[in-house]
Protein backbone atom coordinates (compact mmCIF):
# COMPACT_ATOMS: atom_id res chain seq x y z
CA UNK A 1 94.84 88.46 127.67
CA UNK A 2 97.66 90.48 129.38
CA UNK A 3 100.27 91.68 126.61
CA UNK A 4 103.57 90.30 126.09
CA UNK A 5 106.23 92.92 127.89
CA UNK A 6 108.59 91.47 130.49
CA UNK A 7 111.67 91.02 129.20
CA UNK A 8 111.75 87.67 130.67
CA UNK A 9 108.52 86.50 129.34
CA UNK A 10 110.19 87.79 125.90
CA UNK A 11 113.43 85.78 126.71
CA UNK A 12 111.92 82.62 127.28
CA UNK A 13 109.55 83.04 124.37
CA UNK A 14 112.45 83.66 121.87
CA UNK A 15 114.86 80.54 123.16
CA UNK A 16 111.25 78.19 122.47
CA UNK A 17 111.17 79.81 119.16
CA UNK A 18 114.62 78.98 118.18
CA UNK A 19 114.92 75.68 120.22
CA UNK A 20 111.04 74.16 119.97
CA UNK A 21 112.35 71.20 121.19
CA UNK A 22 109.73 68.07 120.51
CA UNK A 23 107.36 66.78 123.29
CA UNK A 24 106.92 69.87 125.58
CA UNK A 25 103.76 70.03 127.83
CA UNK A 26 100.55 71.77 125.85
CA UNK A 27 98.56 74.21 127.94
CA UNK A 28 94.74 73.58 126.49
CA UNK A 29 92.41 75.88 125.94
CA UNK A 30 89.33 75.96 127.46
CA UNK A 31 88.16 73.34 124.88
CA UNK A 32 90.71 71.08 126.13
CA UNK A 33 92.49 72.03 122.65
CA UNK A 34 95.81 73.19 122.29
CA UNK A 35 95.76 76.66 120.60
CA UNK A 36 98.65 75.22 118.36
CA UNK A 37 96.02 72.82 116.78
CA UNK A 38 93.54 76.21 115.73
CA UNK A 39 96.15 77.05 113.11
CA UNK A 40 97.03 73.94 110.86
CA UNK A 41 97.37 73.94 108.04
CA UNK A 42 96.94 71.09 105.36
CA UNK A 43 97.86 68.86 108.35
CA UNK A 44 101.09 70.77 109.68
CA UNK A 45 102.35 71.95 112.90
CA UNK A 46 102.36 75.71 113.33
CA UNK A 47 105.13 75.81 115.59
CA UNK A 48 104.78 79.37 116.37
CA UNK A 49 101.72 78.32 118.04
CA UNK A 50 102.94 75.98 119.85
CA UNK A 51 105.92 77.87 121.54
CA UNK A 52 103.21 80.48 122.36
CA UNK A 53 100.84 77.67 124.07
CA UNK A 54 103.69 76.45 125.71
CA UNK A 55 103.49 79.64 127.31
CA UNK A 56 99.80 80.53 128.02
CA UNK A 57 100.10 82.83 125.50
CA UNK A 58 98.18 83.22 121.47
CA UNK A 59 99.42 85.41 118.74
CA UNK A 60 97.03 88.13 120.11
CA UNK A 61 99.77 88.94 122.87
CA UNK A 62 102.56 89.45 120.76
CA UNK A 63 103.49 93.18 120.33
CA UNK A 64 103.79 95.90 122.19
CA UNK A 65 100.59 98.79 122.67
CA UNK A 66 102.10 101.90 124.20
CA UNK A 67 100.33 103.38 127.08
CA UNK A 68 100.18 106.81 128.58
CA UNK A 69 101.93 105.83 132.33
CA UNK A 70 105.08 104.21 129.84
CA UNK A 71 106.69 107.42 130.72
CA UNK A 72 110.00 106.37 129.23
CA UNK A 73 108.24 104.91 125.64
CA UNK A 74 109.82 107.72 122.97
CA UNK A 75 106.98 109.65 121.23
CA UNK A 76 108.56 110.37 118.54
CA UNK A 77 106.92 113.30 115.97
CA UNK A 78 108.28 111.71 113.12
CA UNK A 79 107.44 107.66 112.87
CA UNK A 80 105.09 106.91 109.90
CA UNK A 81 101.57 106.26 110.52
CA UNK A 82 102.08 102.67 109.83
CA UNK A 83 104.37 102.03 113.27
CA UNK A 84 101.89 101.67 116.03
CA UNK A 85 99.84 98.97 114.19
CA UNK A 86 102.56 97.10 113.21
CA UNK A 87 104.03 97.68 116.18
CA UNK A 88 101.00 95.91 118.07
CA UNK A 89 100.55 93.11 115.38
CA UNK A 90 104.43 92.24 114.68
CA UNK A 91 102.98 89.43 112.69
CA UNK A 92 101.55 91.81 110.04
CA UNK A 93 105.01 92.95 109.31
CA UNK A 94 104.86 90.29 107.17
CA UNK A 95 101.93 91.07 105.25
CA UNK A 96 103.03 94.69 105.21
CA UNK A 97 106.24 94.13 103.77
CA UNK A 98 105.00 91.38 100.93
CA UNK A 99 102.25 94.18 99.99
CA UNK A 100 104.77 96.57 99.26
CA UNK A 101 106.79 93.91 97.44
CA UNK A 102 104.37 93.25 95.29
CA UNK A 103 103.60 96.94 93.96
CA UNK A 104 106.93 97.26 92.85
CA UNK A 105 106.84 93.42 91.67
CA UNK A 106 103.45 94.15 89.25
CA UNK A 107 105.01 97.86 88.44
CA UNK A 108 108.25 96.86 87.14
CA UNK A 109 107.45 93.88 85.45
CA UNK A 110 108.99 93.67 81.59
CA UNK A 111 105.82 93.66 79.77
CA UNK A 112 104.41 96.64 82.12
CA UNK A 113 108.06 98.60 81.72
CA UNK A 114 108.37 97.81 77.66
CA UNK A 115 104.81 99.16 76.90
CA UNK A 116 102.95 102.63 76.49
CA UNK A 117 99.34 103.09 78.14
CA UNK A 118 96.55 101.59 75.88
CA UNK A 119 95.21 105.34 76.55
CA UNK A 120 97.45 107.64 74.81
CA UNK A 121 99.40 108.78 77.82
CA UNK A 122 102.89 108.99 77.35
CA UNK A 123 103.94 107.12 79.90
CA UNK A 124 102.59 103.77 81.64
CA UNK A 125 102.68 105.44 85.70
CA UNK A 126 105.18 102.72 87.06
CA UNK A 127 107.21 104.65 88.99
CA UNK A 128 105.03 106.85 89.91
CA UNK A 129 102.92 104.27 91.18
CA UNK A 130 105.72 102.96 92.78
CA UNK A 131 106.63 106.32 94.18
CA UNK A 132 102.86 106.52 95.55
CA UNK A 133 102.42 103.13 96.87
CA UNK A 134 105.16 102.46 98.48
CA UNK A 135 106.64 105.90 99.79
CA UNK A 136 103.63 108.61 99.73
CA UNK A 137 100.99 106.50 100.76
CA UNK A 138 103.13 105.73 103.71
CA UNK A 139 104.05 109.00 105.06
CA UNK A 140 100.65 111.45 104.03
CA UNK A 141 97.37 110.70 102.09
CA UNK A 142 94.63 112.18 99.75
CA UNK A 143 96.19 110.94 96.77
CA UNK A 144 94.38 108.97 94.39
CA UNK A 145 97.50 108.22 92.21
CA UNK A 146 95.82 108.36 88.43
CA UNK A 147 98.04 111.53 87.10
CA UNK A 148 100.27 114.06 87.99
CA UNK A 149 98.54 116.20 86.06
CA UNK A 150 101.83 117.05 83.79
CA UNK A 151 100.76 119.37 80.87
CA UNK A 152 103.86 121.24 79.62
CA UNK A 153 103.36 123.88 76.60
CA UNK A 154 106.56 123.85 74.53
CA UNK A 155 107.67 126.17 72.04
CA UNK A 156 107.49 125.25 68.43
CA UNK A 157 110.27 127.47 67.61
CA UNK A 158 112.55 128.16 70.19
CA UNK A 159 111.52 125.01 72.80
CA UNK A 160 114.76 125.33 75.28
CA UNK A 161 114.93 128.83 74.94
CA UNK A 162 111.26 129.42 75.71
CA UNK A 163 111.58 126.87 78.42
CA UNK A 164 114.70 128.53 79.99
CA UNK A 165 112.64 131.90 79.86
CA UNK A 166 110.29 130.25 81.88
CA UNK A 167 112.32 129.77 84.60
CA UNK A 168 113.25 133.42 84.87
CA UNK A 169 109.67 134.60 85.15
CA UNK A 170 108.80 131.78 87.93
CA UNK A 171 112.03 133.11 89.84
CA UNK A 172 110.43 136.82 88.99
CA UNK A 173 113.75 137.68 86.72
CA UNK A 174 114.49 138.55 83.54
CA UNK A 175 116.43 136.75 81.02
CA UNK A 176 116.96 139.25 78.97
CA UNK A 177 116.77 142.68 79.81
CA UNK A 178 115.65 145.32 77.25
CA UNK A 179 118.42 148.76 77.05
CA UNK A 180 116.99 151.87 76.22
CA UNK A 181 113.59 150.70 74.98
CA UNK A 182 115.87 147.90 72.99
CA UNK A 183 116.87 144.56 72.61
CA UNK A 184 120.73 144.95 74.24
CA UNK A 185 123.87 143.60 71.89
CA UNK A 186 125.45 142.80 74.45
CA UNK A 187 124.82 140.84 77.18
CA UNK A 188 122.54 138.97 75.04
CA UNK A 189 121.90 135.51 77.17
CA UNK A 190 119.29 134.66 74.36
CA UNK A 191 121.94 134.56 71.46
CA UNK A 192 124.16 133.03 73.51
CA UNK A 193 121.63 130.01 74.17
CA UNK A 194 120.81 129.94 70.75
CA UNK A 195 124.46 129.65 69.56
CA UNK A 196 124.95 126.92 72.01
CA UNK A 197 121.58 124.88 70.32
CA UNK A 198 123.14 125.75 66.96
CA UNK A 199 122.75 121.91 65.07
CA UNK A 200 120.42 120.49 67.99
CA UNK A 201 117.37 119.12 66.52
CA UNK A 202 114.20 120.48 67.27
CA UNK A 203 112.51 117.17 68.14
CA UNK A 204 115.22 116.67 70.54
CA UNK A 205 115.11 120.42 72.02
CA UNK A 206 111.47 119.55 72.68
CA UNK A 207 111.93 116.72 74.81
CA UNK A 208 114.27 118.58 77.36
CA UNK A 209 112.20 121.54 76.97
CA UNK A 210 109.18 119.49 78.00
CA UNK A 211 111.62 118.13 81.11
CA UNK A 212 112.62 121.54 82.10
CA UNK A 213 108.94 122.69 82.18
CA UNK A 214 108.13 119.57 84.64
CA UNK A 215 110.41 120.45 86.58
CA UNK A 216 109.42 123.88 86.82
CA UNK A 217 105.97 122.61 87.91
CA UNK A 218 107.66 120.44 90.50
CA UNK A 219 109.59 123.12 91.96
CA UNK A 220 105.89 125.68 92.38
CA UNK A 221 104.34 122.88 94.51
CA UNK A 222 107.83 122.59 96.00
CA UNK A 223 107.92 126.14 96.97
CA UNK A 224 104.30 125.81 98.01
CA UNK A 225 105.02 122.91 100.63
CA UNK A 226 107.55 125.97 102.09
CA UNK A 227 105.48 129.03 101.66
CA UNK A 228 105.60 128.95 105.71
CA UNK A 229 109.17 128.05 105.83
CA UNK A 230 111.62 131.02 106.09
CA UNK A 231 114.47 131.09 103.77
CA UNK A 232 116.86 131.72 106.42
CA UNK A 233 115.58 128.59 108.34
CA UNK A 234 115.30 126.42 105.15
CA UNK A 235 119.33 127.01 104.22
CA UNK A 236 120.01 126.06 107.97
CA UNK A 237 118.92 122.28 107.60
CA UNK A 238 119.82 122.58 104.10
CA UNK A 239 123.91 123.05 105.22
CA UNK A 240 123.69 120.30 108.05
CA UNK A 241 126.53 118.17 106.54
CA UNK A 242 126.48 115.71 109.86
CA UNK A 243 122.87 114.51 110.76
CA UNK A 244 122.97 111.24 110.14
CA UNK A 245 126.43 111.10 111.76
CA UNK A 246 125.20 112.87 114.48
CA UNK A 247 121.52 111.38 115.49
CA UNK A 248 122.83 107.33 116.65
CA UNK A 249 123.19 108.39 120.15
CA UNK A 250 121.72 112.12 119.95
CA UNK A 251 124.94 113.45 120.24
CA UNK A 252 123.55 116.89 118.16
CA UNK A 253 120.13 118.43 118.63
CA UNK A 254 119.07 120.26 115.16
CA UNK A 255 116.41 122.48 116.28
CA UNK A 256 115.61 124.02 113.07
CA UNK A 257 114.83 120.71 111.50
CA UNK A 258 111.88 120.14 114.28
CA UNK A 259 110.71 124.30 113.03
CA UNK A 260 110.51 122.87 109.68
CA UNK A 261 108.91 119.76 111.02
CA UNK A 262 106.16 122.45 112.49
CA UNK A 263 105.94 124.93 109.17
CA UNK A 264 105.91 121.96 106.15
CA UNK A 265 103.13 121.12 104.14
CA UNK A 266 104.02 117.30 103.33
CA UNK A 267 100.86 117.35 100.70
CA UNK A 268 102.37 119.94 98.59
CA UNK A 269 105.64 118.41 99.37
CA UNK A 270 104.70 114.42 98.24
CA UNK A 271 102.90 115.79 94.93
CA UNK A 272 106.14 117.63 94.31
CA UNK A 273 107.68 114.55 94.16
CA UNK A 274 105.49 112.59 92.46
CA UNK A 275 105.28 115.58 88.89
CA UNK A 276 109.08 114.98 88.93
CA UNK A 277 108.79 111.61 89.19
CA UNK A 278 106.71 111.52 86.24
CA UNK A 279 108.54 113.65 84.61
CA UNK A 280 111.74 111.61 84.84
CA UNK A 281 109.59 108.61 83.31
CA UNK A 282 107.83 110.27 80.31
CA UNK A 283 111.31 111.92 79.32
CA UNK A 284 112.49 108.06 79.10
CA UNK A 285 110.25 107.49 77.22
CA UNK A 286 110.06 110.23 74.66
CA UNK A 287 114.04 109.85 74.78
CA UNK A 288 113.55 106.07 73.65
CA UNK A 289 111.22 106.71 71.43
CA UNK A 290 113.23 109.40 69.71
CA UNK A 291 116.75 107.58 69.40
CA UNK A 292 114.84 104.48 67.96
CA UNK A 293 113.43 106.63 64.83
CA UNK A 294 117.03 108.73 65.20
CA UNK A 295 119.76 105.92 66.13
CA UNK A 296 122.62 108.44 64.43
């Protein structure tokens, strides 16, 4: 069956759509059926079939399946995998869309959000599901979704402190820095942080120290989605204050964003996103759990 592309042929088929005026002439099949009559349901007209027999046509024209003489059709680097498919079966859009809607339907539901993990886990995985299902899953794959693998080591002692020493090693610095074979009086960042937690519960300090060390995790498979990235190159997309301003009409070409494009690993990049994710959920939930047993 040729595929549905003039512009007339589209024209006419959307005024039937809107109009399906009563009592137009059936084209039958080669049954002598109208294709119309293939698709009831519990006794009811399918009026989509109908305006498409009206016109020779069956819902395996509809959509559009790009070919290589189009030499006008965009081929754009950046559409998700998802957009030729649904592109050639418009009437899975549908399907698509109420599949997605009901991840984050099942996901967010009160008795899923209001309960731990039967397991022990801290948290339940809703938004990272969420995150996976709907956004991840979407762009890259190889992700089976069960865990983010989260496993921060806090301090007993000195939780933020140890946490915020953390970061200095990961950035290859120093938080504090010894003088003459010495601890130094002065800087000292550590007594200054320590003055600052003066009064801060432990059990609290813990929480945000576990947060901090998430993130840190987040941010290594961040930098390892840009190990090919250059930093110079990274800050110039990173300091585009007009691109969505500027890409309506193409009236600014940002050729360092297509270099990224080129130098990105989107795996290391999605699972990134999905620790700090978690993290952001397990932290609500330690949070809740510790102003319920500390309301004061």
């Amino acid at each position: 069956m040729p595929i549905v592309t003039r512009p007339l042929i589209s024209i006419i088929f959307i005024t039937l759509m809107l109009v399906l005026i009563p009592g137009f002439n059936q084209i039958a099949s080669a049954q002598n059926v109208p294709t119309w009559e293939l698709y009831n349901i519990d006794g009811g007209r399918d009026l989509l079939a109908e305006a498409l027999d009206s016109v020779g046509f069956t819902r395996d024209d509809l959509g559009y399946r790009p070919v290589g003489y189009w030499t006008r059709f965009p081929r754009v680097p950046y559409k998700l995998p998802i957009f030729d498919s649904l592109f050639s079966e418009p009437m899975r859009v549908y399907d698509y869309t109420m599949g997605m809607g009901s991840v984050i339907e099942q996901c967010l539901t009160p008795d899923r959000t209001s309960t731990h993990r039967p397991d022990g886990i801290i948290s339940n995985n809703s938004i990272h599901k969420i995150f996976v299902l709907t956004a991840v899953e979407a762009r890259v794959d190889g992700f089976r979704s069960y865990s983010t693998n989260l496993l921060p080591q806090v301090d007993d002692e000195e939780p933020i402190l140890d946490a915020i020493r953390n970061l200095y090693t990961a950035d290859q610095e120093m938080l504090l820095r010894p003088s003459f074979g010495a601890i130094p009086a002065w800087p000292n960042p550590e007594n200054d942080i320590n003055s600052q937690l003066e009064g801060v519960d432990i059990g609290l300090q813990k929480i945000f120290a576990e947060l901090i060390l998430n993130a840190l995790d987040a941010q290594m498979w961040r930098d390892e989605a840009l190990r090919l990235v250059p930093g110079d190159l990274r800050n110039s997309v990173f300091y585009i204050e007009d691109f969505a301003q500027t890409q309506g009409d193409g009236i600014v070409y940002f050729p360092q964003v297509d270099d990224v494009k080129r130098l990105i690993d989107e795996q290391s990049m999605a699972y990134a996103a999905m620790k700090l994710a978690q993290a952001t959920e397990d932290a609500r939930w330690v949070l809740d759990a510790y102003f319920a047993e500390h309301p004061d």
